[in-house]
C-alpha atoms as a PDB file:
ATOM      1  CA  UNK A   1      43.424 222.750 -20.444  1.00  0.00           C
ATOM      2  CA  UNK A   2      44.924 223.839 -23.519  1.00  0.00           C
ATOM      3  CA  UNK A   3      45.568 227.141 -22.679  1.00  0.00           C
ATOM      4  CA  UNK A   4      47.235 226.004 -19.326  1.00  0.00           C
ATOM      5  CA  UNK A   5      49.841 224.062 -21.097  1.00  0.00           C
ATOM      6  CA  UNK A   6      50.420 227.172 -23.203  1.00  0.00           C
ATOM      7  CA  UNK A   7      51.215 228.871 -20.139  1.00  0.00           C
ATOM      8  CA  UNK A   8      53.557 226.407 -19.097  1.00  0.00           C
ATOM      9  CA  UNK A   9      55.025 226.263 -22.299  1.00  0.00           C
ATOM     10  CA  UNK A  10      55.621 230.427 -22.321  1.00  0.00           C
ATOM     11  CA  UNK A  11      56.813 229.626 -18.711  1.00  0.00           C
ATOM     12  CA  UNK A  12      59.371 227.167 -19.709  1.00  0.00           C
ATOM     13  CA  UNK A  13      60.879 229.410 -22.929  1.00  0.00           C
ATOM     14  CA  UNK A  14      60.678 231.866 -20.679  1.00  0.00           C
ATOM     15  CA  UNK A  15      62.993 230.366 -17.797  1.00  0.00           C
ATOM     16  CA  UNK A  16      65.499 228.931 -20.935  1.00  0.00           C
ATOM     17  CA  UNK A  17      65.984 232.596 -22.088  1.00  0.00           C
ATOM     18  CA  UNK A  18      66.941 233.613 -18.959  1.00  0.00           C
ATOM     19  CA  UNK A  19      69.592 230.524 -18.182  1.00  0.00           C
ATOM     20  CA  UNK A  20      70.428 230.972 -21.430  1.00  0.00           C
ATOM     21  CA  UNK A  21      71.831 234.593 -21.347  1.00  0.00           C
ATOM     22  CA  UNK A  22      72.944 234.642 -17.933  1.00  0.00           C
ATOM     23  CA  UNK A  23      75.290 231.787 -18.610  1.00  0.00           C
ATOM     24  CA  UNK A  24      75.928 233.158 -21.865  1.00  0.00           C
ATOM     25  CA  UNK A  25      76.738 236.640 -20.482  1.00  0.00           C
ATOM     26  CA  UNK A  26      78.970 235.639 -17.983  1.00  0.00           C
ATOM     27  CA  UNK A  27      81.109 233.544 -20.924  1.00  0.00           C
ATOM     28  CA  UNK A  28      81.012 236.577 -22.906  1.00  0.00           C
ATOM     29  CA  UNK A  29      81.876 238.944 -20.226  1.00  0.00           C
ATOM     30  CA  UNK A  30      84.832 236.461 -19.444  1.00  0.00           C
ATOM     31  CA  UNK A  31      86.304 236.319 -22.749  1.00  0.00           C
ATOM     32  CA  UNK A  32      86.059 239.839 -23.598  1.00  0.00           C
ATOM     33  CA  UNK A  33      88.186 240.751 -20.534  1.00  0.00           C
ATOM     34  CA  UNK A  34      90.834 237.912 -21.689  1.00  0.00           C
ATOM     35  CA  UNK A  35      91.045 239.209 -25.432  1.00  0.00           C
ATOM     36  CA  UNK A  36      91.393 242.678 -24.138  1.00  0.00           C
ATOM     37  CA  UNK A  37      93.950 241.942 -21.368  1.00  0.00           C
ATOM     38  CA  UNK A  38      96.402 239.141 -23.822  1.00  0.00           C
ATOM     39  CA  UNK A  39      96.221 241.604 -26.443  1.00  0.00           C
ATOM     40  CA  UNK A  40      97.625 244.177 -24.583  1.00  0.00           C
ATOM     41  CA  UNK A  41     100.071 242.080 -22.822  1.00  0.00           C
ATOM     42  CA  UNK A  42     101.321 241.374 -26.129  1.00  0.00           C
ATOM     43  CA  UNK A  43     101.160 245.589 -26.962  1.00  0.00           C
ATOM     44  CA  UNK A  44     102.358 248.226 -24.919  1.00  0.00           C
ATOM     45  CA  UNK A  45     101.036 246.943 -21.591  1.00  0.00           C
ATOM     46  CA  UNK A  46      99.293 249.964 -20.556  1.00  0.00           C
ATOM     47  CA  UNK A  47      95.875 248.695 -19.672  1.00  0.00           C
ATOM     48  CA  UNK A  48      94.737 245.547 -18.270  1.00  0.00           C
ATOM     49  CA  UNK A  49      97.918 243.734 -18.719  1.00  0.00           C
ATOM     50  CA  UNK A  50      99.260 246.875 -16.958  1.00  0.00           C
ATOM     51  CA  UNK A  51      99.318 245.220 -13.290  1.00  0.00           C
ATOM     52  CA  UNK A  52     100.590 241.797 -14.355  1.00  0.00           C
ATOM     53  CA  UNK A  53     104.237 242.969 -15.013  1.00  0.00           C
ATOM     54  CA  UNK A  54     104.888 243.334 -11.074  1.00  0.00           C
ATOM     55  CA  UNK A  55     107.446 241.287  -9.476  1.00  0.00           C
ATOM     56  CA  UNK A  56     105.883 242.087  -6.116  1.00  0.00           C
ATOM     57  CA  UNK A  57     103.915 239.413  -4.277  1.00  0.00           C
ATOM     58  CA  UNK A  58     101.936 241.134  -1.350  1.00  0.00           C
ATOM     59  CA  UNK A  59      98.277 239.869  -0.830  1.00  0.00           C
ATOM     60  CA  UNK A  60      96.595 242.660  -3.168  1.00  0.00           C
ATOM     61  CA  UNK A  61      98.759 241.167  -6.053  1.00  0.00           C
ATOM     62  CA  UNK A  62      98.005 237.658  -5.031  1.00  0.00           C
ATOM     63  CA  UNK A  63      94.441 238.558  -5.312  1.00  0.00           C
ATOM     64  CA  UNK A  64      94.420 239.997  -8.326  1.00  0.00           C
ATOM     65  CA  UNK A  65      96.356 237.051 -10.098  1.00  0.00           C
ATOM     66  CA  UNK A  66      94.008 234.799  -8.566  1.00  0.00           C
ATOM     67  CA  UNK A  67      90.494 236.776  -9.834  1.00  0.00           C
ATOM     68  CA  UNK A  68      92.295 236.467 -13.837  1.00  0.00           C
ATOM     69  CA  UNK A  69      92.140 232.754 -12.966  1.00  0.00           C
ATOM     70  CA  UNK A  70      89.339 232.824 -11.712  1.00  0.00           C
ATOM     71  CA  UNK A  71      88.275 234.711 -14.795  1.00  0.00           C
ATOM     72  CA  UNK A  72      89.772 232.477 -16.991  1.00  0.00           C
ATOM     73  CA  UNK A  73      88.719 229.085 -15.823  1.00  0.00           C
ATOM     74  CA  UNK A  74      85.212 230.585 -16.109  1.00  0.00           C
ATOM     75  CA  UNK A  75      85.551 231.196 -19.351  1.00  0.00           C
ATOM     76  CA  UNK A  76      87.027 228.156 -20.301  1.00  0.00           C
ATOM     77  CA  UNK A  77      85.198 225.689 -18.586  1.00  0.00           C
ATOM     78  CA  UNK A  78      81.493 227.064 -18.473  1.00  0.00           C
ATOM     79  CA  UNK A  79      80.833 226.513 -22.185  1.00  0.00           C
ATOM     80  CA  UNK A  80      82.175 222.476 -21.629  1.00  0.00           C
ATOM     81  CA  UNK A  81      79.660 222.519 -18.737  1.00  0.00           C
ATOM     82  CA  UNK A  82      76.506 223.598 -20.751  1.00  0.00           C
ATOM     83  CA  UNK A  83      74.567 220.074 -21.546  1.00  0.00           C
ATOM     84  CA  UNK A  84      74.809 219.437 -18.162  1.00  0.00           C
ATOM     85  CA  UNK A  85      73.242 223.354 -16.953  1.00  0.00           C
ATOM     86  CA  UNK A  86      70.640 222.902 -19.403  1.00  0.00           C
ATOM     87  CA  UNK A  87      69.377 219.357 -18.811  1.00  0.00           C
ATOM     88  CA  UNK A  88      69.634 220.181 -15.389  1.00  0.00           C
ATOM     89  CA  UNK A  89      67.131 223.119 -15.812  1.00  0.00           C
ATOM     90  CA  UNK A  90      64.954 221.013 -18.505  1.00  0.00           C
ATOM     91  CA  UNK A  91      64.861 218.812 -15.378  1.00  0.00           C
ATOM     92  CA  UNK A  92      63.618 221.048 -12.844  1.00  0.00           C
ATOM     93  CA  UNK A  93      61.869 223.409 -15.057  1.00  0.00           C
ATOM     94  CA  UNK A  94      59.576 219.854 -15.869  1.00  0.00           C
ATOM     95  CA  UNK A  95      58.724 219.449 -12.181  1.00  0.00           C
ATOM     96  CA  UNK A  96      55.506 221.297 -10.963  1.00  0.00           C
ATOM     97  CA  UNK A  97      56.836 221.205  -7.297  1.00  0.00           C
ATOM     98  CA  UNK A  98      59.832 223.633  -8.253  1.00  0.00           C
ATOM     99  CA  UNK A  99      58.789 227.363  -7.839  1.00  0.00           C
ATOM    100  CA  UNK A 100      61.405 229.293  -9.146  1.00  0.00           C
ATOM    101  CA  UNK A 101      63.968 227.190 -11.335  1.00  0.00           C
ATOM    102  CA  UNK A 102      66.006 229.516 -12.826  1.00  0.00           C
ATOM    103  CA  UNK A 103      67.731 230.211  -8.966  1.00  0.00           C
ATOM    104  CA  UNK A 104      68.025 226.139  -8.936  1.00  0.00           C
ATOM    105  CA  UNK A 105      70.435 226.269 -12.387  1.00  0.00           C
ATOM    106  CA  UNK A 106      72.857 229.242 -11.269  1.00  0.00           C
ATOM    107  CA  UNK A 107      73.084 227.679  -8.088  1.00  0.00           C
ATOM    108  CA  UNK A 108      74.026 224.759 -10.213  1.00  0.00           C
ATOM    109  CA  UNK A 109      76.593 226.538 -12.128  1.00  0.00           C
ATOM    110  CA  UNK A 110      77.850 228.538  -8.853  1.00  0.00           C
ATOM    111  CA  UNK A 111      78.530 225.192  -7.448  1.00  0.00           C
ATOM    112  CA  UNK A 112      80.286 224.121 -10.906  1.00  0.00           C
ATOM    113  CA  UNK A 113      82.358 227.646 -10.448  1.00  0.00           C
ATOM    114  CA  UNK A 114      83.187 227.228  -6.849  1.00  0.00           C
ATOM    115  CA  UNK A 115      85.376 223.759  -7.813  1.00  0.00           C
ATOM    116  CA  UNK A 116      87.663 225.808 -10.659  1.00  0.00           C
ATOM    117  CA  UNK A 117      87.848 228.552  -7.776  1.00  0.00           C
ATOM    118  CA  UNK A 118      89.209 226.189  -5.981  1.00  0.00           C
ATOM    119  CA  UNK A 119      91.517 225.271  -8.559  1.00  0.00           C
ATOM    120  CA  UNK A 120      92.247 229.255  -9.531  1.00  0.00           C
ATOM    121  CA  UNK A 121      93.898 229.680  -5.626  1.00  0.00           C
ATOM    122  CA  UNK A 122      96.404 226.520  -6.215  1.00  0.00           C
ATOM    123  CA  UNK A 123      97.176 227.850  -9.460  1.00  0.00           C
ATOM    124  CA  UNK A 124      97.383 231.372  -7.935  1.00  0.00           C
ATOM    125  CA  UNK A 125     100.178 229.733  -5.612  1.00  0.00           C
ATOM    126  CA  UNK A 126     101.954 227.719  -7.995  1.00  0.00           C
ATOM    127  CA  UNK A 127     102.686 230.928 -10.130  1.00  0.00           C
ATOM    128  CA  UNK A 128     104.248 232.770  -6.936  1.00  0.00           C
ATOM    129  CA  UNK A 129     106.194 229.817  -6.311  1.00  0.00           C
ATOM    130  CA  UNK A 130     107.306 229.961  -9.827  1.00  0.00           C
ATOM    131  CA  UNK A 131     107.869 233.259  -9.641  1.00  0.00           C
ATOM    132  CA  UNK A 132     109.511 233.481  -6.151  1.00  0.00           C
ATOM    133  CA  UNK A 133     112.358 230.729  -7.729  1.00  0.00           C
ATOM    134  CA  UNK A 134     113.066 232.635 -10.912  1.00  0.00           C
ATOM    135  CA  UNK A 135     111.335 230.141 -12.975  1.00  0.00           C
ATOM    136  CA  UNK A 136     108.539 231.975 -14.500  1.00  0.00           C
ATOM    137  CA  UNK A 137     109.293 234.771 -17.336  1.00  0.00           C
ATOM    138  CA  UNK A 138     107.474 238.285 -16.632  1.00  0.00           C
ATOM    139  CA  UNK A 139     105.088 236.943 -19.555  1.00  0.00           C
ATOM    140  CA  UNK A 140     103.754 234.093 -17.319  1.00  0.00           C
ATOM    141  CA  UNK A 141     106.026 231.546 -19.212  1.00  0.00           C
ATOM    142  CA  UNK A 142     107.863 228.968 -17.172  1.00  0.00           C
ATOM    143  CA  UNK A 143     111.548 229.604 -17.774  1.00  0.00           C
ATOM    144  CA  UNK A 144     113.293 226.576 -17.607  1.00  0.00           C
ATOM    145  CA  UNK A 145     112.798 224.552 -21.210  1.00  0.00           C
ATOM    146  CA  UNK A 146     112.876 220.727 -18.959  1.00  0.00           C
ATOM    147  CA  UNK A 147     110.218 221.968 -16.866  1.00  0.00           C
ATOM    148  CA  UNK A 148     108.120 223.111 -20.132  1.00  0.00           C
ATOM    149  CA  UNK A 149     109.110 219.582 -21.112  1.00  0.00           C
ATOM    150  CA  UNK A 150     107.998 217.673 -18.130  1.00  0.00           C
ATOM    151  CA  UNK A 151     104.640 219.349 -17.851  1.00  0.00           C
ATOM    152  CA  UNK A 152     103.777 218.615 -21.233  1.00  0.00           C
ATOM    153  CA  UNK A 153     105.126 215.227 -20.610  1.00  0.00           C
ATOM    154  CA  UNK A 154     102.966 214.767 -17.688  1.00  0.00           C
ATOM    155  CA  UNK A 155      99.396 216.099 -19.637  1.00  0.00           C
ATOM    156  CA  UNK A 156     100.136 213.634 -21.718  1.00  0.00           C
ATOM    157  CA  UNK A 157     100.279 210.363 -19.783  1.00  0.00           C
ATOM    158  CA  UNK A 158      97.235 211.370 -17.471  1.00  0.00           C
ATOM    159  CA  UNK A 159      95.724 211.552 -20.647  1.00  0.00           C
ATOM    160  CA  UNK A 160      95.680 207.818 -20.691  1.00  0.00           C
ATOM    161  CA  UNK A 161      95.288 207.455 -16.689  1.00  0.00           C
ATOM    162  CA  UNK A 162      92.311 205.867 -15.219  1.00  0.00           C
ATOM    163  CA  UNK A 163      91.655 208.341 -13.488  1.00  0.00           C
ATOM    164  CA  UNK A 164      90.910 210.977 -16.718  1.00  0.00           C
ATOM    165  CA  UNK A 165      89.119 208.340 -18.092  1.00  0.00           C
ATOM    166  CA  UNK A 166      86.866 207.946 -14.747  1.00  0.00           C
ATOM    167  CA  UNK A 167      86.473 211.828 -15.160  1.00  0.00           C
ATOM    168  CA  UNK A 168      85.426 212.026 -18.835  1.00  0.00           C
ATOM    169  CA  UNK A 169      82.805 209.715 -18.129  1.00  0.00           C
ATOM    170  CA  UNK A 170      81.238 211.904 -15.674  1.00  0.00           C
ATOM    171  CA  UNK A 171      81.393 214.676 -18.078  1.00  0.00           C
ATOM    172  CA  UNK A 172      80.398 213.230 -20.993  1.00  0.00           C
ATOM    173  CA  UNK A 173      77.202 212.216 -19.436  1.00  0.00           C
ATOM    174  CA  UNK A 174      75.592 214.926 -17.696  1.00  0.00           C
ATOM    175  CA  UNK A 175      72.260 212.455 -17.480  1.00  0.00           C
ATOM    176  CA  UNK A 176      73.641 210.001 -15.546  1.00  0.00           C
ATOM    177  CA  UNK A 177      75.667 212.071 -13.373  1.00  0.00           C
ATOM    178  CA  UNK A 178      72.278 214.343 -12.406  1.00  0.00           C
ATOM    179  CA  UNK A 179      70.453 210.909 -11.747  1.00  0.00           C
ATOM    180  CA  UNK A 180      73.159 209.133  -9.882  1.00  0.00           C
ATOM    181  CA  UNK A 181      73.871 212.758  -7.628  1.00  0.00           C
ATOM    182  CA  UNK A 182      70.453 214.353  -7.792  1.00  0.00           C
ATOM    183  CA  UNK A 183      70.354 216.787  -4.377  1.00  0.00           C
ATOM    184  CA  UNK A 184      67.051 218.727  -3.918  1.00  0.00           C
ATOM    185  CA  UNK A 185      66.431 222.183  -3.676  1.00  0.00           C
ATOM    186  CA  UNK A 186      69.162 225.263  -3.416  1.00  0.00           C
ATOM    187  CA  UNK A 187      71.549 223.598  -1.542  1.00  0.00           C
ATOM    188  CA  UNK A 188      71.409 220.681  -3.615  1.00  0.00           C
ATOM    189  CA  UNK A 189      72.140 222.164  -7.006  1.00  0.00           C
ATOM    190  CA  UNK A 190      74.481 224.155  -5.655  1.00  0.00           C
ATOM    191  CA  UNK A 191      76.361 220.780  -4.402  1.00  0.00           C
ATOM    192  CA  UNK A 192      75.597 219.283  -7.289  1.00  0.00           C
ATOM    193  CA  UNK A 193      77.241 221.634  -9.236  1.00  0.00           C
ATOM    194  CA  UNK A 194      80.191 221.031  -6.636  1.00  0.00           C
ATOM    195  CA  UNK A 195      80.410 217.454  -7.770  1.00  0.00           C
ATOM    196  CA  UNK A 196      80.622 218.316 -11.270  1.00  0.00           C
ATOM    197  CA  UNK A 197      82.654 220.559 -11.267  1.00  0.00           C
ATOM    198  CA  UNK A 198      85.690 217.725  -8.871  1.00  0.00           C
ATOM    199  CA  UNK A 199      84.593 215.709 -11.666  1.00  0.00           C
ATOM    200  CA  UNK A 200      85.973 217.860 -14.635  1.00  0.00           C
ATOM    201  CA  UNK A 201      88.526 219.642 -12.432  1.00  0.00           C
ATOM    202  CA  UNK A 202      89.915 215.746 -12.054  1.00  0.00           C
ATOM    203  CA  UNK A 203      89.611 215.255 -15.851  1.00  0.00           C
ATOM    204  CA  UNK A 204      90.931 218.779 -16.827  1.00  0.00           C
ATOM    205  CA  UNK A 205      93.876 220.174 -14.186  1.00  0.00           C
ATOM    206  CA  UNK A 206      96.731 218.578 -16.107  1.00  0.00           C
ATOM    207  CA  UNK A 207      95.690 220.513 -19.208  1.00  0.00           C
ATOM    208  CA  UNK A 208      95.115 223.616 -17.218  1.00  0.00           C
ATOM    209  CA  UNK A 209      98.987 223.734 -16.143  1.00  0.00           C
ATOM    210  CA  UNK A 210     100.030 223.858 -19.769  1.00  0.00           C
ATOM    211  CA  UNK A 211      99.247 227.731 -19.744  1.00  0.00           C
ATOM    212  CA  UNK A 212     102.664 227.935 -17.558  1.00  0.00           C
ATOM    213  CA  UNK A 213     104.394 226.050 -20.315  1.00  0.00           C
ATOM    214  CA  UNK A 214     102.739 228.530 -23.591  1.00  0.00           C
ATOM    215  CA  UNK A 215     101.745 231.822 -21.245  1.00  0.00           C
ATOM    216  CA  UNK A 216      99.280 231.737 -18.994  1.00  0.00           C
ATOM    217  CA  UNK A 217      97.592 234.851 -20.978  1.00  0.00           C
ATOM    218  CA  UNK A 218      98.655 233.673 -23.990  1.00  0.00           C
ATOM    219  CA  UNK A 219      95.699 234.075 -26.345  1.00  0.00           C
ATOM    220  CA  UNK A 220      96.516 231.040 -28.852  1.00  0.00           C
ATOM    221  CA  UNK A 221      97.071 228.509 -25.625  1.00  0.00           C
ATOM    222  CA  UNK A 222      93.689 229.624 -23.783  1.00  0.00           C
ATOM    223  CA  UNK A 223      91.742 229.188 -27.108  1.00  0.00           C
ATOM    224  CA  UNK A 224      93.582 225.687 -27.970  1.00  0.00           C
ATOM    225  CA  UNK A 225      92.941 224.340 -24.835  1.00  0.00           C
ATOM    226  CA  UNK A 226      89.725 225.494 -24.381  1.00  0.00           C
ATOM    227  CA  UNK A 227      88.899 223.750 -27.718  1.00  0.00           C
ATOM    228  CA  UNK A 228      90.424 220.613 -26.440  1.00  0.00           C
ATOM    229  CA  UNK A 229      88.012 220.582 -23.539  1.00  0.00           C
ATOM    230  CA  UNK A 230      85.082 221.303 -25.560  1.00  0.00           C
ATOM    231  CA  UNK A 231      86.050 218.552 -27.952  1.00  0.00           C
ATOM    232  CA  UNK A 232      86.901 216.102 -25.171  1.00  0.00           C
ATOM    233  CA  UNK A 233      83.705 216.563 -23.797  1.00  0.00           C
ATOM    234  CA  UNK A 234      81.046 217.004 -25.906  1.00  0.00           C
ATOM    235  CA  UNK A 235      82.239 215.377 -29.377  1.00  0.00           C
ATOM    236  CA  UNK A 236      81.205 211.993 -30.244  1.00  0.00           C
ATOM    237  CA  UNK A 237      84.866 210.813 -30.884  1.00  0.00           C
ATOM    238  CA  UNK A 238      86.255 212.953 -27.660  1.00  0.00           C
ATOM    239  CA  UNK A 239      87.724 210.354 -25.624  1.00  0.00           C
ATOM    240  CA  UNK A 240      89.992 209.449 -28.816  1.00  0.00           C
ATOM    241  CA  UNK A 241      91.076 212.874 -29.079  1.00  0.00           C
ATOM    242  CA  UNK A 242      91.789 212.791 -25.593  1.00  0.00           C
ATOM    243  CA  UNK A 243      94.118 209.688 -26.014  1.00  0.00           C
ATOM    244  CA  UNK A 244      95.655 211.378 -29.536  1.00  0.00           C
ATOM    245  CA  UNK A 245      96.322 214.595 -27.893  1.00  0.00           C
ATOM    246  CA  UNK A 246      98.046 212.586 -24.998  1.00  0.00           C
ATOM    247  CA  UNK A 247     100.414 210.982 -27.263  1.00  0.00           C
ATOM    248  CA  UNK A 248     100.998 214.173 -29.026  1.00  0.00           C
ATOM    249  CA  UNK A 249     102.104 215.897 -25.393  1.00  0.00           C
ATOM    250  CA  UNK A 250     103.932 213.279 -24.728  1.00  0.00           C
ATOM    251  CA  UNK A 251     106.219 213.429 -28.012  1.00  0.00           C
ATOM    252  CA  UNK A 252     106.366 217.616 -27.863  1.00  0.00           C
ATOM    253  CA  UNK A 253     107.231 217.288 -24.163  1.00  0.00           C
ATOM    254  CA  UNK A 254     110.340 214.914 -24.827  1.00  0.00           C
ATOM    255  CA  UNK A 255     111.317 216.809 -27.577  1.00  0.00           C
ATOM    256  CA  UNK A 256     111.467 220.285 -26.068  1.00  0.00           C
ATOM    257  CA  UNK A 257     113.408 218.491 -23.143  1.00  0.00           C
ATOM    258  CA  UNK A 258     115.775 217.317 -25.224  1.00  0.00           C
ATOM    259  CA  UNK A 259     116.462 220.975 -26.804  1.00  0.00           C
ATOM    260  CA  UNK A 260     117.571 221.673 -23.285  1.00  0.00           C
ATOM    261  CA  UNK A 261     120.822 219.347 -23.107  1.00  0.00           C
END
């Protein structure tokens, strides 16, 4: 007996190592392409960042733009989603039935991904919009210093909307979201993952749309907001932060409007 529960034990650090640096890979991977590309967008522009300066929109651009969001929102939003990954596999790594848990957790995650890819296409077509009207600088910076305003303005208040709040909750407790939503097997993590990842795409998309208003590969806006998230999330006073930044957007977003009369 005892040396079959040190086999399960093994079995289990086993699985965790591997969850733990695939997940953590992929964040790494992630943020190593965004340091590299925002630092040379900030340079002389002649290696990732190189393809960004076009004014063209065909559907190869469009692609691109949409894989550094994709990129991006990975990077950003994977780390806020880690209690939930790793109950989740302490979860099925505890039941005998499941074979091969590891699968079960990145199918988790890939669900998790698949809502912020969702989100990287409108955000894709927001930015040729912008673009197409003249209102987004070749940097990725909205143009006009009222729209800059408004945005801001508008991450603020849904900071206090019941709707963030209804989100947060969600997110904040990855325990009762896995019991309330439990799915079984592949197709079930992977839509669980789904789920999760409306739910923080419904408490997070307002923040997301503030990289139009500092860059969208602005390196100082991606890490602040990223922070933000993390903090929101996962820190025992989060949902006042959430409220304090709110108030804080709200003030900077009226006062950079009224710079522009």
């Amino acid at each position: 007996m005892s040396g079959q529960a040190s086999a399960f034990e093994t079995l289990l650090a086993r699985d965790r190592l591997w969850v733990t640096l695939g997940l953590g890979t992929a964040v790494l991977l992630c943020w190593v392409w965004l340091v590299s590309a925002a630092l040379d967008m900030q340079g002389d522009m002649r290696g990732l960042a190189a393809w960004m300066m076009s004014t063209h929109w065909d559907l190869r651009y469009f692609l691109l733009i949409f894989g550094m969001w994709a990129v991006m929102m990975t990077g950003m939003m994977l780390p806020s989603a880690a209690p939930a990954l790793l109950l989740y596999g302490h979860i099925v790594r505890s039941d005998a039935q499941v074979q091969a848990p590891v699968p079960r957790v990145y199918a988790f995650a890939a669900g998790y991904l698949l809502a912020w890819c969702g989100f990287s296409m409108l955000a894709t077509a927001l930015q040729w919009a912008l673009a197409e009207t003249m209102l987004l600088t070749p940097m990725m910076r909205v143009h006009s210093v009222a729209l800059g305003g408004a945005l801001l303005v508008i991450a603020g208040i849904y900071q206090w909307t019941w709707l963030k709040r209804a989100c947060l909750s969600q997110c904040r407790s990855p325990a009762a979201f896995i019991a309330t939503n439990w799915r079984p097997g592949i197709a079930g993590a992977l839509r669980l993952g789904f789920r999760h990842g409306l739910y923080c795409l419904g408490c997070c998309w307002a923040l997301m749309l503030l990289l139009f208003v500092g860059g969208v590969m602005n390196l100082t806006w991606i890490a602040a907001i990223t922070l933000g998230v993390l903090l929101e999330k996962l820190a025992p006073f989060g949902v006042q932060t959430g409220r304090i930044s709110g108030v804080l957007l709200i003030v900077a977003g009226f006062t950079l409007a009224w710079t522009s009369f």
